[in-house]
Protein backbone atom coordinates (compact mmCIF):
# COMPACT_ATOMS: atom_id res chain seq x y z
CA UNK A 1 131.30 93.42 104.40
CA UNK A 2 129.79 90.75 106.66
CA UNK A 3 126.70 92.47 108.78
CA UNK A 4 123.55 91.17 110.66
CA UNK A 5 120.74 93.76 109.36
CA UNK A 6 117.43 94.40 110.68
CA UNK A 7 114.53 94.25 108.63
CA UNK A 8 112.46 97.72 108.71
CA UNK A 9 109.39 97.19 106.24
CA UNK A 10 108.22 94.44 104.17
CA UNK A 11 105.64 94.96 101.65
CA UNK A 12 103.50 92.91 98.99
CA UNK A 13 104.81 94.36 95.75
CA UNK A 14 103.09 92.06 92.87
CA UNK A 15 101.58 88.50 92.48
CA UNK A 16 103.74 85.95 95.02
CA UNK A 17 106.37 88.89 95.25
CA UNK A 18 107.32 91.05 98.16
CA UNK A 19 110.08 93.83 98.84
CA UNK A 20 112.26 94.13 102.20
CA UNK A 21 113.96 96.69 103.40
CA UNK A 22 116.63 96.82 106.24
CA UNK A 23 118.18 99.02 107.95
CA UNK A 24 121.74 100.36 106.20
CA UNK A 25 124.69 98.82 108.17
CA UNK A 26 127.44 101.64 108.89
CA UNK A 27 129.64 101.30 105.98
CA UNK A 28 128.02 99.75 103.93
CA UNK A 29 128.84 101.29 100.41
CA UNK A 30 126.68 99.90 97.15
CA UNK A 31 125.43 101.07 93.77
CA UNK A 32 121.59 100.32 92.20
CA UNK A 33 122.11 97.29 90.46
CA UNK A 34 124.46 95.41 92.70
CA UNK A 35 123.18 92.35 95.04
CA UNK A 36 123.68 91.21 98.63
CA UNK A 37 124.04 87.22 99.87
CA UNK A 38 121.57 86.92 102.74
CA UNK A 39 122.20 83.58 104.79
CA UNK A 40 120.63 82.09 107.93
CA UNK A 41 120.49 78.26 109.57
CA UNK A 42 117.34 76.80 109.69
CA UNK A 43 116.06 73.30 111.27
CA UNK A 44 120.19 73.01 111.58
CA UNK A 45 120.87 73.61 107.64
CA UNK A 46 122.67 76.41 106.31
CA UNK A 47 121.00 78.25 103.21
CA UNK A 48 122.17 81.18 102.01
CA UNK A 49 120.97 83.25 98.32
CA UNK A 50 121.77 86.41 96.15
CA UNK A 51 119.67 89.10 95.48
CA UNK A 52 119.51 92.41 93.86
CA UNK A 53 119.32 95.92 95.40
CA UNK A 54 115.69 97.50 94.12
CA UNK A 55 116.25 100.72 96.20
CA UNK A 56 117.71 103.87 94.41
CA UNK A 57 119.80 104.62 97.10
CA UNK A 58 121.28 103.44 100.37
CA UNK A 59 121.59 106.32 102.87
CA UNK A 60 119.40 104.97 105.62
CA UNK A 61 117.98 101.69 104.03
CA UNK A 62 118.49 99.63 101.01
CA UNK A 63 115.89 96.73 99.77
CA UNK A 64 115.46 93.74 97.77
CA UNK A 65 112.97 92.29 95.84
CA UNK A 66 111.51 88.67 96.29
CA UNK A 67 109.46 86.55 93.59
CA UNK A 68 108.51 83.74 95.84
CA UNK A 69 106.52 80.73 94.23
CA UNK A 70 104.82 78.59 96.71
CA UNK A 71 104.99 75.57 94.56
CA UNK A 72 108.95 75.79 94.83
CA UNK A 73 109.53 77.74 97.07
CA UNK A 74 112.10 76.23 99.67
CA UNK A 75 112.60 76.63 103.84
CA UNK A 76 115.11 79.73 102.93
CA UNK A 77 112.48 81.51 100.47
CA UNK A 78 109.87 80.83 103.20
CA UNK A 79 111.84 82.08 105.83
CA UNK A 80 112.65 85.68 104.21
CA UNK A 81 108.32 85.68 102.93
CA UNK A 82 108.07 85.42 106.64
CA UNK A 83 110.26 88.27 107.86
CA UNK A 84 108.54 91.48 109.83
CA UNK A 85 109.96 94.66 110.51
CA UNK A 86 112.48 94.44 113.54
CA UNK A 87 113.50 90.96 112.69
CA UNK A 88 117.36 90.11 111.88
CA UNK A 89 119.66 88.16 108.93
CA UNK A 90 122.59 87.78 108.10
CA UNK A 91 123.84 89.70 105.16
CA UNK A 92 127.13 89.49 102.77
CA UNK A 93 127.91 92.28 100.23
CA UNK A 94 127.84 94.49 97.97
CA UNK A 95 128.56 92.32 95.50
CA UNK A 96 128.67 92.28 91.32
CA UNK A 97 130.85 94.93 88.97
CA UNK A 98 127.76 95.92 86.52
CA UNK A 99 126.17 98.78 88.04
CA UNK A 100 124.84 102.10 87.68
CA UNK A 101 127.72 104.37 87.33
CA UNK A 102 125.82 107.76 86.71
CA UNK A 103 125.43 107.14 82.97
CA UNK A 104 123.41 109.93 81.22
CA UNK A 105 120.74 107.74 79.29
CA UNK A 106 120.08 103.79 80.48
CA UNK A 107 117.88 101.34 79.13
CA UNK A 108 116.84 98.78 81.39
CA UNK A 109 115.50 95.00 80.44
CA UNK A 110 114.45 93.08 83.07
CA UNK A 111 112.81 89.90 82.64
CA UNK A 112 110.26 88.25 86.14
CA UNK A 113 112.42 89.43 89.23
CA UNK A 114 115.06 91.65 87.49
CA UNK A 115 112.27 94.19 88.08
CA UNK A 116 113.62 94.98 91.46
CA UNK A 117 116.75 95.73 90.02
CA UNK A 118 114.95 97.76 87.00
CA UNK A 119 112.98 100.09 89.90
CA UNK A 120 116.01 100.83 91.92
CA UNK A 121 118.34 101.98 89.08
CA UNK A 122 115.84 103.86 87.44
CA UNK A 123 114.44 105.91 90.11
CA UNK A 124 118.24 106.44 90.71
CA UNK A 125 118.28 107.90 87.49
CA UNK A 126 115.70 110.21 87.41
CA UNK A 127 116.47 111.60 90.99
CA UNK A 128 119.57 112.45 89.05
CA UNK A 129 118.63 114.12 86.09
CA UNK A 130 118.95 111.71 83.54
CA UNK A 131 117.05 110.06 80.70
CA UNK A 132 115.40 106.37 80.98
CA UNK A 133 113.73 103.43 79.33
CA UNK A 134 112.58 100.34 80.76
CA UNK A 135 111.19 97.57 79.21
CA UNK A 136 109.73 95.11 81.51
CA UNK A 137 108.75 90.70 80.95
CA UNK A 138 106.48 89.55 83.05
CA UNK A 139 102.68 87.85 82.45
CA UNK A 140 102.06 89.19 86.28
CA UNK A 141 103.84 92.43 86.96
CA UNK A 142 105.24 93.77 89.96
CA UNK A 143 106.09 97.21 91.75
CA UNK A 144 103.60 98.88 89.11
CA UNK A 145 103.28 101.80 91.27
CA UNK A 146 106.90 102.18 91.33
CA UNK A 147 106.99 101.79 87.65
CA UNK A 148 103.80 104.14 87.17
CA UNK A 149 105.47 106.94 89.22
CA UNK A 150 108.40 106.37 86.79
CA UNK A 151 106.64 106.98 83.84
CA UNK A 152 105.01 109.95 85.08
CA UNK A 153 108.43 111.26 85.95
CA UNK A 154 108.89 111.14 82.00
CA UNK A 155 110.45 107.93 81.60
CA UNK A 156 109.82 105.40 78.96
CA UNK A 157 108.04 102.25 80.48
CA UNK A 158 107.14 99.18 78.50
CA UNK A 159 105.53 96.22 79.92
CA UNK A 160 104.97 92.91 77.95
CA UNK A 161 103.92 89.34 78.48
CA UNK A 162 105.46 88.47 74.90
CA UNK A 163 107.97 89.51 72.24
CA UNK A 164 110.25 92.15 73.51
CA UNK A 165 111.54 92.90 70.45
CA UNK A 166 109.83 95.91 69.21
CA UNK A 167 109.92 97.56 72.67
CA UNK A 168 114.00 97.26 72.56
CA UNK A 169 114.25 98.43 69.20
CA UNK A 170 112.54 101.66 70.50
CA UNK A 171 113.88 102.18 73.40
CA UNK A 172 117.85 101.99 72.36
CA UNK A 173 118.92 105.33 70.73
CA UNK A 174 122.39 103.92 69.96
CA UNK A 175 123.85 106.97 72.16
CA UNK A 176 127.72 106.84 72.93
CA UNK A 177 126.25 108.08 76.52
CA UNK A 178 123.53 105.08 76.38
CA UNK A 179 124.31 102.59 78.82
CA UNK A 180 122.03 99.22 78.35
CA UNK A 181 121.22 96.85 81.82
CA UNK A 182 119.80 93.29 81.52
CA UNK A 183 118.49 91.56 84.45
CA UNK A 184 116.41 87.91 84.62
CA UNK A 185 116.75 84.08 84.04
CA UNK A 186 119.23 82.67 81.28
CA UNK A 187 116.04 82.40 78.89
CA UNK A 188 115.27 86.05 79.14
CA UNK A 189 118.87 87.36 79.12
CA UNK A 190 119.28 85.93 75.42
CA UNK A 191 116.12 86.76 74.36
CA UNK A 192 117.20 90.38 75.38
CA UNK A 193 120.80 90.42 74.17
CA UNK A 194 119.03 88.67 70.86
CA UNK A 195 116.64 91.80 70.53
CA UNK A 196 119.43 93.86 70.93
CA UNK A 197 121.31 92.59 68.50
CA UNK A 198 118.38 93.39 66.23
CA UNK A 199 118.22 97.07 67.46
CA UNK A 200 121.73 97.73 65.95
CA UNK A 201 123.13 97.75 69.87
CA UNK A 202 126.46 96.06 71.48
CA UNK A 203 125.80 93.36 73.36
CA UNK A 204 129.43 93.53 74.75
CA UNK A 205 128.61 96.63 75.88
CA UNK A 206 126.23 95.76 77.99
CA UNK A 207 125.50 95.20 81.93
CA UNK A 208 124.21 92.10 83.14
CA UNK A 209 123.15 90.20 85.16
CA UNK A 210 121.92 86.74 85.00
CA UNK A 211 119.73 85.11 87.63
CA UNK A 212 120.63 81.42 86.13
């Protein structure tokens, strides 16, 4: 669906990152771990860029998740940094086939920004009941009081700067009901489909999604 949405918090989340959350258009139907295409003209240009849904749910609002560097950082990046509750965008979406689909167990790698992603689907799945693991890349986390709250809930939360390796290997439980999410850059994705490998997993099974 095509929708102008209205900004209703924004937040510093982490080092140069931020979440926004809008208001939920009527209709608008998505899953934790699908993305939107937010677009606007500025100075005359038209920019428009994907991101990832880091709320659990979208009853009244759904968010994103924003790693902005201000080194290169362009007028589009700048422009959603600069957003304040009751301002407007333009919004495209849902978007992408590899979501949460109410699987019992899920592991979750997410590698710099895939942790907005990595929040939304697995407060998701504890509000439902189920089992989770996430093991997080980043040398300068973000939403670590989402991911603190998570861990107190009883998931499994692993946060590295390095080698995720060992952290995959103990997360995956090679469970038929085990359903494995990667989110990040094309550097991280292999590196996790690589330590899954190692772990004994399927990397065709797996859901992901890569940044570029």
């Amino acid at each position: 669906m095509d929708a102008t949405v209205t900004v209703t918090e924004r937040a510093d989340v982490g080092p140069e990152t931020v979440s926004i959350a809008f208001e939920t258009p009527e209709g608008f139907d998505a899953q934790p771990g699908q993305f939107v295409k937010l677009s606007a003209e500025i100075d005359g240009e038209r920019y428009a860029r994907f991101y990832t849904i880091s709320s659990p749910d979208m009853v009244t609002e759904f968010e994103i998740t924003i790693e902005i560097d201000p080194t290169e950082s362009g007028p589009f990046s700048e422009r959603l940094a600069d957003l304040s509750a009751g301002d407007d965008i333009e919004m495209s979406g849902p978007f992408g086939t590899d979501y949460y689909e109410n699987e019992p167990r899920v592991v979750v790698l997410a590698g710099g920004p895939g942790i907005g992603p990595a929040v939304g689907i697995g407060e998701r799945v504890v509000d439902d009941g189920g089992e989770l693991a996430i093991v997080y890349k980043d040398d300068a986390p973000a939403h670590e009081d989402r991911l603190s709250k998570l861990d107190a809930a009883g998931a499994s939360v692993a946060i590295t700067d390095g080698s995720i390796t060992e952290a995959v290997d103990a997360a995956l439980t090679g469970r038929e009901d085990e359903q494995v999410f990667v989110y990040g850059f094309a550097d991280f994705v292999e590196e996790a489909i690589d330590a899954i490998e190692a772990a004994g997993g399927d990397p065709d099974a797996v859901k992901v999604e890569n940044f570029g």
